[in-house]
Protein backbone atom coordinates (compact mmCIF):
# COMPACT_ATOMS: atom_id res chain seq x y z
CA UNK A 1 19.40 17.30 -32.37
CA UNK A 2 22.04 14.75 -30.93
CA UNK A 3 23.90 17.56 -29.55
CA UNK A 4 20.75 19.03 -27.51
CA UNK A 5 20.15 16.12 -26.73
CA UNK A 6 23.85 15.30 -25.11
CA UNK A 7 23.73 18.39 -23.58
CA UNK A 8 20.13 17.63 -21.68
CA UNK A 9 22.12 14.47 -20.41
CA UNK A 10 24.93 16.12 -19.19
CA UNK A 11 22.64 18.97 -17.64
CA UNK A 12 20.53 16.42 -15.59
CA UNK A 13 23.57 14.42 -14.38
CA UNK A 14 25.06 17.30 -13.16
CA UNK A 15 21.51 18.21 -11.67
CA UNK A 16 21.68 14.59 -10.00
CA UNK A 17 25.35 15.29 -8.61
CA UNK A 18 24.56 18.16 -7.43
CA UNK A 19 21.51 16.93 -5.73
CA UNK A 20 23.32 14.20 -3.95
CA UNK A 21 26.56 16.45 -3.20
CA UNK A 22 24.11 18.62 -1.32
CA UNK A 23 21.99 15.84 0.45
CA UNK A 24 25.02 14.56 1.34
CA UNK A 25 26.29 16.97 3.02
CA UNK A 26 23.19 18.02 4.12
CA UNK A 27 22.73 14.59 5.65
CA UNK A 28 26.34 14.50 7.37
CA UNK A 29 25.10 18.33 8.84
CA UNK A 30 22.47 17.10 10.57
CA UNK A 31 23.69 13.94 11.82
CA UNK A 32 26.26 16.19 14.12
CA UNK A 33 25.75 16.55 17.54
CA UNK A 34 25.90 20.03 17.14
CA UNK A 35 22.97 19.87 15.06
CA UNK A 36 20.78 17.22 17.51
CA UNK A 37 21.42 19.68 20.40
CA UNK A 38 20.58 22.63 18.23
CA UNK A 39 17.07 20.86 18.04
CA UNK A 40 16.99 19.70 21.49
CA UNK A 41 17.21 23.31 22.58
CA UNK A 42 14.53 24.24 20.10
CA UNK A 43 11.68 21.46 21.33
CA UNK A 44 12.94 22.37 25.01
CA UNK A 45 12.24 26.02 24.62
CA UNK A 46 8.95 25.52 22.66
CA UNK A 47 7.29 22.57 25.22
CA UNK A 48 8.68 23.65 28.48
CA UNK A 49 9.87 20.24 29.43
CA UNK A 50 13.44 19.20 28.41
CA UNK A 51 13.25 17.14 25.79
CA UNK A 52 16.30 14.42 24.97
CA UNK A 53 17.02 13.29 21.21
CA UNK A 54 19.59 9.91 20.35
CA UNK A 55 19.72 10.75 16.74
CA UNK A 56 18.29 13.36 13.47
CA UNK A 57 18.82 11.87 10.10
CA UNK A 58 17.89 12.89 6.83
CA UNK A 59 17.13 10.35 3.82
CA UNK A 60 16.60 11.44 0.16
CA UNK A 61 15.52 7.91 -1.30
CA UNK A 62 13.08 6.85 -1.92
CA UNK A 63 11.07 9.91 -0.07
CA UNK A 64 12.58 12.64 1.52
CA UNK A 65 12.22 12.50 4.94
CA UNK A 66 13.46 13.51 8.27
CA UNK A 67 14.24 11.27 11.09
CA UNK A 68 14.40 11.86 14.95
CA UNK A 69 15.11 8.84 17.45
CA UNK A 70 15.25 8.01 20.52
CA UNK A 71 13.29 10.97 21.27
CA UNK A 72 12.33 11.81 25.47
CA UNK A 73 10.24 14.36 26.70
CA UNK A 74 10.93 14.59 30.44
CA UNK A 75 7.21 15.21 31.78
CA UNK A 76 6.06 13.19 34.54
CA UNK A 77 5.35 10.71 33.83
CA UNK A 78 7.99 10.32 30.93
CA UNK A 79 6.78 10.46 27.17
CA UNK A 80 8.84 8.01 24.87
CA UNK A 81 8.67 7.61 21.44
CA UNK A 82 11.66 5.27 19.54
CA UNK A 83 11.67 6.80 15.99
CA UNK A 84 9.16 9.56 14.08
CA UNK A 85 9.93 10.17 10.64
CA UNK A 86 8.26 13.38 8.30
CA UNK A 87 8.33 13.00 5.07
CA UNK A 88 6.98 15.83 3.03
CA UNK A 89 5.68 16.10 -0.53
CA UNK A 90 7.99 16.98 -3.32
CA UNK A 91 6.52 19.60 -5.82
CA UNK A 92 5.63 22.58 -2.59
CA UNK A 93 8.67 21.67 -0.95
CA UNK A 94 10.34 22.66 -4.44
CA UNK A 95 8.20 26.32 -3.84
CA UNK A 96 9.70 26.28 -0.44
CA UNK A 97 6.17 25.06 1.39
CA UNK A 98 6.54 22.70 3.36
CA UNK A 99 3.67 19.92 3.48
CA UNK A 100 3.83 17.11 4.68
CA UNK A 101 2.40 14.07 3.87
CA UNK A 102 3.14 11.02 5.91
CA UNK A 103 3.90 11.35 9.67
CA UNK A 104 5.20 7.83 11.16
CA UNK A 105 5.24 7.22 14.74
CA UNK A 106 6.76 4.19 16.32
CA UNK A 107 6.99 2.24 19.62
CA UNK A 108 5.73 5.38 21.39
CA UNK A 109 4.68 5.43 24.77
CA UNK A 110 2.21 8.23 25.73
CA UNK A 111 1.06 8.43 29.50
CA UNK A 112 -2.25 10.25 29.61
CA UNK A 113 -0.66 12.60 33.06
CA UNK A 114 2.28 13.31 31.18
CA UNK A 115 0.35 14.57 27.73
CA UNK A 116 -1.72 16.56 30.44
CA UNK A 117 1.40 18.09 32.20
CA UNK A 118 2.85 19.73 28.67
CA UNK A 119 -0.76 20.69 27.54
CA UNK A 120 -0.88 22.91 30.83
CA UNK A 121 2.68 24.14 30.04
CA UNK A 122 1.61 25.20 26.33
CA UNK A 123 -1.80 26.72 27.77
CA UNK A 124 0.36 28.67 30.42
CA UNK A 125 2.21 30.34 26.99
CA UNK A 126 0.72 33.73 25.44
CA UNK A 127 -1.10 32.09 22.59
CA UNK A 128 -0.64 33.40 19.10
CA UNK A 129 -3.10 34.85 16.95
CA UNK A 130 -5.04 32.61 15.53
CA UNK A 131 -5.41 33.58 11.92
CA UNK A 132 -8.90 34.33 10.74
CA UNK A 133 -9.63 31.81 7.86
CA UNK A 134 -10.17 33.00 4.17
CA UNK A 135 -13.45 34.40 3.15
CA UNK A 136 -15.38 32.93 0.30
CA UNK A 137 -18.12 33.36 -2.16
CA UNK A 138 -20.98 35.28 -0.22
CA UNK A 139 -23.16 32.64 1.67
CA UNK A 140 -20.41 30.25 1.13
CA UNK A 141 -18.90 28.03 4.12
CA UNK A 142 -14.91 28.66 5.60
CA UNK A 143 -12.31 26.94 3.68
CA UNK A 144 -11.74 23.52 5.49
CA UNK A 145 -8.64 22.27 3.37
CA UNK A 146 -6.16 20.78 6.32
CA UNK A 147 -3.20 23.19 6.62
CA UNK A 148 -0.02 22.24 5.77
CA UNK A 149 1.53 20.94 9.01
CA UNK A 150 -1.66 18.64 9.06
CA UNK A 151 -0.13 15.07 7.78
CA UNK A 152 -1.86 13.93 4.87
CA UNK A 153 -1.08 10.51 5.96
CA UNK A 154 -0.35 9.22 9.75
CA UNK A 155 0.70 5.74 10.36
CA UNK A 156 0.93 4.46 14.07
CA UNK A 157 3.26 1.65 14.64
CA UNK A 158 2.95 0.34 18.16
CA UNK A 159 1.87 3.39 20.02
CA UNK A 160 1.05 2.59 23.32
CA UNK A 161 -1.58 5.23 25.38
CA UNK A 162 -1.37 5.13 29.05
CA UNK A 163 -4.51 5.94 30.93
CA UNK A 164 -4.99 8.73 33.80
CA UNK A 165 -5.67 5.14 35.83
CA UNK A 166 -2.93 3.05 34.34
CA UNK A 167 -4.22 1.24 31.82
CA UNK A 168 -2.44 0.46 28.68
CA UNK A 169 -3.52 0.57 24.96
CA UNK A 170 -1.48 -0.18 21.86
CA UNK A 171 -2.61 0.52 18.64
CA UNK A 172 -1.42 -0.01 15.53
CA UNK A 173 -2.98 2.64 12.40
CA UNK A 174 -3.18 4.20 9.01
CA UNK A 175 -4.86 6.86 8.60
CA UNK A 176 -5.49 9.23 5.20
CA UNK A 177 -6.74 12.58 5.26
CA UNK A 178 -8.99 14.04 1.95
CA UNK A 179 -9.00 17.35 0.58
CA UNK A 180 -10.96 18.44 2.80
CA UNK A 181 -8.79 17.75 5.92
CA UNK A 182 -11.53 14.95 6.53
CA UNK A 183 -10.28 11.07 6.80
CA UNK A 184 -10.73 9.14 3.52
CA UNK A 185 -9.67 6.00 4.95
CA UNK A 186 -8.73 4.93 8.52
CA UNK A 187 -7.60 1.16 9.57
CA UNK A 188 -6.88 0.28 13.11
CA UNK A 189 -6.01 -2.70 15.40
CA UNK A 190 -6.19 -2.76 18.76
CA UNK A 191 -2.66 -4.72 19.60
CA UNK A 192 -2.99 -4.82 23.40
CA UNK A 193 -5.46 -3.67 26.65
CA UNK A 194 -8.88 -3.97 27.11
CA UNK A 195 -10.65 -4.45 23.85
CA UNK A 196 -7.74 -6.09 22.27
CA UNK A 197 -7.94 -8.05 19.14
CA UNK A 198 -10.39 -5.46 17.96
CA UNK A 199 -10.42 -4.00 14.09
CA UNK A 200 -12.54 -1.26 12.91
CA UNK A 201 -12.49 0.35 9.44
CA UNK A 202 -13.40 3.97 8.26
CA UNK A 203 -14.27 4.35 4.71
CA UNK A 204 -15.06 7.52 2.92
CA UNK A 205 -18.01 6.43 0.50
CA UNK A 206 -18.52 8.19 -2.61
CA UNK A 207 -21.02 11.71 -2.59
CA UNK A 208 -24.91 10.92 -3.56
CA UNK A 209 -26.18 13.22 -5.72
CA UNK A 210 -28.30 15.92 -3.87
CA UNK A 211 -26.20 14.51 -0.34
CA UNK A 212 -25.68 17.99 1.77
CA UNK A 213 -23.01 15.97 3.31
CA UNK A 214 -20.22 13.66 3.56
CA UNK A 215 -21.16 9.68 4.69
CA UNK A 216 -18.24 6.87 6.00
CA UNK A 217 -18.92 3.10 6.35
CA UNK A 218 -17.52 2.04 9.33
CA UNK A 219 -17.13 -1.69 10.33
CA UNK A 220 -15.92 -3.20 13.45
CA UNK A 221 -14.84 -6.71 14.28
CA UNK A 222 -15.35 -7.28 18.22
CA UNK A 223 -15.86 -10.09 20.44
CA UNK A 224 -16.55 -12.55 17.92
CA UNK A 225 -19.16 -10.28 16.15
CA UNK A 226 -19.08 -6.98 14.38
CA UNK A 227 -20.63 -3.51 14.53
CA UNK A 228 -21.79 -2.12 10.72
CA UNK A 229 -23.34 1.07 9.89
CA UNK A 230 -22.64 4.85 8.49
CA UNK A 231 -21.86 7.57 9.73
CA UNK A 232 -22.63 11.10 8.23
CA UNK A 233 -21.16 14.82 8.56
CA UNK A 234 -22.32 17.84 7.36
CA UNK A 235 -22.74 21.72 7.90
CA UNK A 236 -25.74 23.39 9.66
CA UNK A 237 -26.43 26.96 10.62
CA UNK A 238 -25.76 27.69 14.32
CA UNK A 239 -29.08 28.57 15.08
CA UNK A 240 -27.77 30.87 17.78
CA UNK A 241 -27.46 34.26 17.93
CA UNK A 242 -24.30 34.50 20.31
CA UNK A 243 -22.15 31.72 17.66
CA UNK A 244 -23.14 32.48 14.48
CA UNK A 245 -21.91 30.78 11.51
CA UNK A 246 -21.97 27.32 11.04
CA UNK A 247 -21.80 24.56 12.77
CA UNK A 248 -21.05 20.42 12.25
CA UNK A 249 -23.57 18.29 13.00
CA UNK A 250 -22.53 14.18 13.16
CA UNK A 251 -25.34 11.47 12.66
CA UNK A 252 -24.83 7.34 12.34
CA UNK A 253 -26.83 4.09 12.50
CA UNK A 254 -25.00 1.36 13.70
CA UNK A 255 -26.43 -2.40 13.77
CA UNK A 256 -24.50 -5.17 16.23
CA UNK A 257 -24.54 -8.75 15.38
CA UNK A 258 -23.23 -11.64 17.53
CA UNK A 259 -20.66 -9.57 20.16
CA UNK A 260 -19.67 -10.86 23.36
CA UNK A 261 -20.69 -8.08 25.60
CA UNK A 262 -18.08 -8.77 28.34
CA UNK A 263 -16.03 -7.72 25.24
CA UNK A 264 -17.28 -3.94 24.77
CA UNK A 265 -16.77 -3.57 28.91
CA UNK A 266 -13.13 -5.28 29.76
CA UNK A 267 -11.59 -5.23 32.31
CA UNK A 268 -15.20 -5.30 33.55
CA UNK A 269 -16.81 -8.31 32.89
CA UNK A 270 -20.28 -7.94 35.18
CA UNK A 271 -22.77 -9.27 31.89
CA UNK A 272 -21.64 -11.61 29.79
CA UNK A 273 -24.02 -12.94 26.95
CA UNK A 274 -24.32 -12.09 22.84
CA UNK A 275 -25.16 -8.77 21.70
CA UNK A 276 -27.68 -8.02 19.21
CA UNK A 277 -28.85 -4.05 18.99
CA UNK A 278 -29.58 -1.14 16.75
CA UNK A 279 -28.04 2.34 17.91
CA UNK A 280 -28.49 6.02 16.63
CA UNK A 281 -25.79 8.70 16.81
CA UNK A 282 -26.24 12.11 16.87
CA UNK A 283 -23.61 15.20 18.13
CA UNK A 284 -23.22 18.91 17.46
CA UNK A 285 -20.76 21.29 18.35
CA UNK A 286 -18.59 23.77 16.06
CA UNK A 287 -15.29 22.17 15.81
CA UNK A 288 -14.05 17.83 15.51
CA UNK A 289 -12.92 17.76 18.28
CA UNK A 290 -16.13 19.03 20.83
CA UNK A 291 -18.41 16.00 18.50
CA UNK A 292 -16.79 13.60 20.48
CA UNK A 293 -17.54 15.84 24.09
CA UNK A 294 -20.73 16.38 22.37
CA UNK A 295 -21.92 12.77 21.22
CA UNK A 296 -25.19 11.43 22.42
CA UNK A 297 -26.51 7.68 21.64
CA UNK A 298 -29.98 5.71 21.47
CA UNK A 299 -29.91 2.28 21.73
CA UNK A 300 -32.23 -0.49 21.53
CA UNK A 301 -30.48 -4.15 22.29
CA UNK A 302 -31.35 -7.48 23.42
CA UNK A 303 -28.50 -10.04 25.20
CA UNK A 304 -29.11 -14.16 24.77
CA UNK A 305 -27.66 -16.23 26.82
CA UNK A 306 -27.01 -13.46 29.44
CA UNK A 307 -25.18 -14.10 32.78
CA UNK A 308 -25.45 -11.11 35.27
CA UNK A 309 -22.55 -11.83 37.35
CA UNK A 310 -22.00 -10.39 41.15
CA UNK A 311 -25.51 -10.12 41.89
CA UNK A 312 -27.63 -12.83 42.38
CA UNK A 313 -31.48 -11.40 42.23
CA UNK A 314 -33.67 -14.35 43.62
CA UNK A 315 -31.41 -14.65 46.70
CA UNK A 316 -31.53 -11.04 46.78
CA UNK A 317 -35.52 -11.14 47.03
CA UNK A 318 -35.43 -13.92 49.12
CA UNK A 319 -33.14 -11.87 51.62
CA UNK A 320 -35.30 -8.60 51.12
CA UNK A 321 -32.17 -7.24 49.65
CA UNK A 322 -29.57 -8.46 52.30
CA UNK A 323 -27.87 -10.81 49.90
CA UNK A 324 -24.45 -10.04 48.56
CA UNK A 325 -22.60 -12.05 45.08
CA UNK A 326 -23.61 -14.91 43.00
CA UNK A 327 -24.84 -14.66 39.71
CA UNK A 328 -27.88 -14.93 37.53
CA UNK A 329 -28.47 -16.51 34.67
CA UNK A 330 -31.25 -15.06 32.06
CA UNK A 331 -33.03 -16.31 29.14
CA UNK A 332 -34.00 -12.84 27.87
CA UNK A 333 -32.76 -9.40 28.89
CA UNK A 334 -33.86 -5.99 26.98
CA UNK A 335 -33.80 -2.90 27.12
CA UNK A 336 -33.11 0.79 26.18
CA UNK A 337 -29.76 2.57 26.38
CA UNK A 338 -28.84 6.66 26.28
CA UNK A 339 -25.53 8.03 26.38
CA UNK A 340 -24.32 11.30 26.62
CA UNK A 341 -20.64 11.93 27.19
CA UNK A 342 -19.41 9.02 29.72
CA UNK A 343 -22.70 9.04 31.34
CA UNK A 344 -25.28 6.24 30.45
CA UNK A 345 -28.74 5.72 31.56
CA UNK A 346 -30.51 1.98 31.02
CA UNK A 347 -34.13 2.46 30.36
CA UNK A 348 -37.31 -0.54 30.60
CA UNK A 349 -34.89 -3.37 31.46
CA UNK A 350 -37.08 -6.15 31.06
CA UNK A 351 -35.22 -9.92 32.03
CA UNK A 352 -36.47 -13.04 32.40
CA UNK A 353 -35.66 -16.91 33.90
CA UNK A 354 -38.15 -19.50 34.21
CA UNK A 355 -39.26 -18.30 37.63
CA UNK A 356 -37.40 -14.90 37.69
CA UNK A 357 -38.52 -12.26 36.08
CA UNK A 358 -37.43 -8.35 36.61
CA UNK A 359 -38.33 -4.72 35.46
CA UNK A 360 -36.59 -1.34 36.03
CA UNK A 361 -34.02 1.65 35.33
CA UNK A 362 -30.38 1.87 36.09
CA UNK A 363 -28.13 4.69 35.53
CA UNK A 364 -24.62 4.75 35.32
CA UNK A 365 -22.38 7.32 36.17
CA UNK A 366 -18.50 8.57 34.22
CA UNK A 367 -17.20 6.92 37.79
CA UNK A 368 -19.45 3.60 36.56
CA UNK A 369 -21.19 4.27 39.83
CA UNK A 370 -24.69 2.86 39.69
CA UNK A 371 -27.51 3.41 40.41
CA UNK A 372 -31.72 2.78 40.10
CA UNK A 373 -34.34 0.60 40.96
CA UNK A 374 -35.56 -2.60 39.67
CA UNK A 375 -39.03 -4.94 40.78
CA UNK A 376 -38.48 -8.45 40.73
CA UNK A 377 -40.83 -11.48 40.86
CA UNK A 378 -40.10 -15.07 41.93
CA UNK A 379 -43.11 -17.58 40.77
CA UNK A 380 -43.22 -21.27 40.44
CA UNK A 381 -41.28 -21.90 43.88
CA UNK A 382 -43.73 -22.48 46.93
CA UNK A 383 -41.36 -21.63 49.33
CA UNK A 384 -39.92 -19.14 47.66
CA UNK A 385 -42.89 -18.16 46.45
CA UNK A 386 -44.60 -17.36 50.10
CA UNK A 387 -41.47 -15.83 51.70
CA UNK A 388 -42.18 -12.81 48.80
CA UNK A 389 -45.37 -13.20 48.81
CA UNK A 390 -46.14 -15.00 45.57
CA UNK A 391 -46.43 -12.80 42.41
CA UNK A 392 -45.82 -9.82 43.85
CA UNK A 393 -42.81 -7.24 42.94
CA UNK A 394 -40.01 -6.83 45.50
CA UNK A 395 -38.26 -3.38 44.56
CA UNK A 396 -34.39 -3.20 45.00
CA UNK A 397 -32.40 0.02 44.86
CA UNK A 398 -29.38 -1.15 42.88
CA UNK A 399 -26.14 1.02 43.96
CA UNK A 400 -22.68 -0.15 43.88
CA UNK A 401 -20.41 -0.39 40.89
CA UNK A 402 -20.13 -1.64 37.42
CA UNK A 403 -17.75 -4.41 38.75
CA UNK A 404 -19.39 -4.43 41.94
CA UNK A 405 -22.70 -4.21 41.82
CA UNK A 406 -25.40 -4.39 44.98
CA UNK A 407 -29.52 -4.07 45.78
CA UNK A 408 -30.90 -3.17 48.57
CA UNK A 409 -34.53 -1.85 49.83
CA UNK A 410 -35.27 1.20 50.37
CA UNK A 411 -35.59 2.74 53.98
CA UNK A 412 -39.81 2.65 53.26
CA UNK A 413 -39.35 -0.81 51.59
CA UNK A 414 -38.09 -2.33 54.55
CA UNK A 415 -40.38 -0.84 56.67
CA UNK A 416 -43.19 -2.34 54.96
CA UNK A 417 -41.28 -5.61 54.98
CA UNK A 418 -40.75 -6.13 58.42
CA UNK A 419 -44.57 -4.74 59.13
CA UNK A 420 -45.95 -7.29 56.51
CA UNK A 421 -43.91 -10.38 57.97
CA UNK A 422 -45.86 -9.20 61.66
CA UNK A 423 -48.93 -9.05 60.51
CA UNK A 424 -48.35 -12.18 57.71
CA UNK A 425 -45.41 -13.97 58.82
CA UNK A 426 -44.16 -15.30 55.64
CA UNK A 427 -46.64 -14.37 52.95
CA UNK A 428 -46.99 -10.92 53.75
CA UNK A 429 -43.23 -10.21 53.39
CA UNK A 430 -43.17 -9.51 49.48
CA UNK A 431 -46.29 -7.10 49.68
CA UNK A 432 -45.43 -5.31 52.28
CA UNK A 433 -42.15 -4.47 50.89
CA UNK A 434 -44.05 -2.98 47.87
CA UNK A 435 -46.87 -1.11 49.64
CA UNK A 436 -44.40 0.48 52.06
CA UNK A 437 -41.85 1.24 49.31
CA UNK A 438 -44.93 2.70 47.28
CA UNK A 439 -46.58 4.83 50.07
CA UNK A 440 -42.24 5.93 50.83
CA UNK A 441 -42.68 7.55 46.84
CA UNK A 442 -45.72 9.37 47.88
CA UNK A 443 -44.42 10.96 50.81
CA UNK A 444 -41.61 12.12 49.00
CA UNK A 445 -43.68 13.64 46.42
CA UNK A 446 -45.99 15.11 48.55
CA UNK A 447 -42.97 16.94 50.37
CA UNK A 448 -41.24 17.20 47.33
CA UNK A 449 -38.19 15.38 48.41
């Protein structure tokens, strides 16, 4: 027994020689030049875009792992990124599969334009053939386990994004993948850029019996308040007869507490005031990555303490429109708010200030172009009161932009404005701006412009 056991000692320290003769060497191989050109060559040939390497190392302890620095791709604008190490798991890379299972990315810089340039390079390539996935049991859905180049673990040290418009984001994450190719957990901090300071959580919760689908919690901590809620995934047929199959269908609840709105809209900071609202996700679409293309929102919200700034509304009544800047301050402001994509439409905006008080609907474009139409009253004021003709509702056209916002009446509006003030100097001012904007709609319904 002693001698077996001798000779399993001597076997596994020659195993462990041999193991770090050949990583050695291994290690000295790739750290040649010949070797980092080799692979410069390879990444050239395979983006289109010459791409510049410092350094390739490989490490054996305590992971294996293999290490590129100083790496450049020369699109335009550049892409930087100062180290990315792959480490793959031990037992397939012992079957000779490779699978990796932590991809770490630091201090990379990513201009939006430049990711855009090598996508249109790699699009401009004869695609492969995608492989058709593995059939199942009969009735049973495609295999979704993530393949193998698919990290199960990416960690994001200091990557910085670069916007089509120039504005920078750095991030720093960890992210795990399940089985399923699905995140079980996901942490991120926003380090720098327009929402910085922010933290939001993804956490796979456990199956409910009976559940036809996966849920997450996800928390985030924003402008001095946080966002809470779940967020479920699951498979539903099609439903069409020209995709059939399956596809995923994405619904959440989210509940907002306390957040500085200016926070959710930097740079833009055109309402301030504390958030409270309840919103309802829902998106379809067969693969990840069209839910986000896909996603549409409902959202009911009140602001306190609300400060609408650029656009002062009771000088803007009191100048039929004609007013420009300022701000207004509001005890209550409500509404409704629908999303789909980057557009956004604000439904039965009701707002309130002692003598101010508004109504209407205001949509706002991808470009955050604006526009809509809001009434608004001015009571309690005398003078103010008779140059709008008391209780009456003014209606503005709002246009402009998000940061830049402006009302002004309507062609018929004004009309009716300046035909009031003749006929009522003063007092008739307000209601004629109303009738004439109101018999302006019915022409244009009537001709059915």
């Amino acid at each position: 027994m002693a001698k077996v056991f001798k000779w399993v000692v001597f076997l596994a320290l020659g195993l462990m020689v041999l193991l770090a003769v050949v990583a050695f060497t291994l290690h000295r191989w790739v750290s040649t030049d010949d070797f980092r050109q080799r692979v410069e060559r390879e990444a050239t040939a395979a983006l289109g875009v010459p791409v510049a390497l410092d350094r390739v190392a490989v490490d054996v302890w305590p992971l294996p792992a293999v290490a590129l620095s100083g790496i450049s791709v020369q699109s335009k604008p550049p892409i930087t990124v100062e180290r990315v190490e792959v480490r793959p798991q031990w037992q397939p890379l012992l079957q000779g599969r490779l699978v990796i299972s932590t991809l770490l990315v630091r201090r990379a810089v990513l201009p939006q334009q430049g990711i855009d340039g090598v996508l249109l390079l790699l699009q401009k390539k004869k695609p492969a053939a995608a492989a058709a996935p593995e059939p199942g049991p009969a009735g049973a859905p495609p295999q979704t386990a993530p393949p193998d180049w698919l990290p199960r673990r990416t960690v994001l040290d200091e990557v910085t994004w670069i916007s089509a418009a120039g504005a920078r984001t750095t991030v720093q994450a960890d992210a795990r993948l399940g089985d399923d190719g699905l995140p079980d957990n996901v942490a991120l901090k926003l380090l720098k850029g327009n929402l910085q300071g922010l933290e939001a959580s993804l956490k796979r919760e456990e199956a409910k019996a009976g559940a036809a689908g996966d849920e997450w919690a996800l928390r985030i901590d924003v402008g001095g308040g946080k966002v809470e809620g779940t967020l479920g995934l699951k498979k539903v047929p099609s439903g069409s007869a020209a995709r059939p199959g399956q596809e995923l269908q994405l619904q959440g609840k989210l509940q907002t507490r306390d957040v500085e709105v200016s926070a959710l809209t930097a740079p833009s900071k055109s309402l301030t005031g504390k958030l409270e609202a309840g919103t309802t996700l829902s998106s379809r679409a067969a693969t990840t990555g069209a839910l986000v293309d896909a996603l549409q929102s409902q959202t009911t919200f009140t602001v306190r303490e609300a400060v609408l700034q650029g656009l002062d509304l009771a000088k803007a009544v009191k100048t039929i429109g004609l007013s420009r800047g300022g701000q207004t301050q509001l005890d209550t402001l409500a509404g409704q708010v629908s999303t789909q994509g980057k557009s956004a439409q604000l439904t039965n905006l009701v707002a309130s200030s002692g003598a101010l008080s508004a109504t209407g609907n205001v949509a706002i474009s991808p470009a955050k172009a604006l526009s809509g139409r809001v009434s608004v009253n001015v009571a309690g004021d005398s003078k103010l009161g008779n140059a709008i003709g008391g209780a009456v509702g003014v209606p503005l056209q709002v246009g402009g932009t998000l940061d830049n916002p402006e009302v002004t009446l309507s062609r018929s509006a004004l009309l009716g404005a300046a035909i009031g003030t003749a006929l009522m100097p003063g007092v008739g001012t307000g209601a004629g701006a109303n009738l004439g904007d109101r018999i302006g709609e019915g022409f244009r319904g009537l001709f059915g412009k």
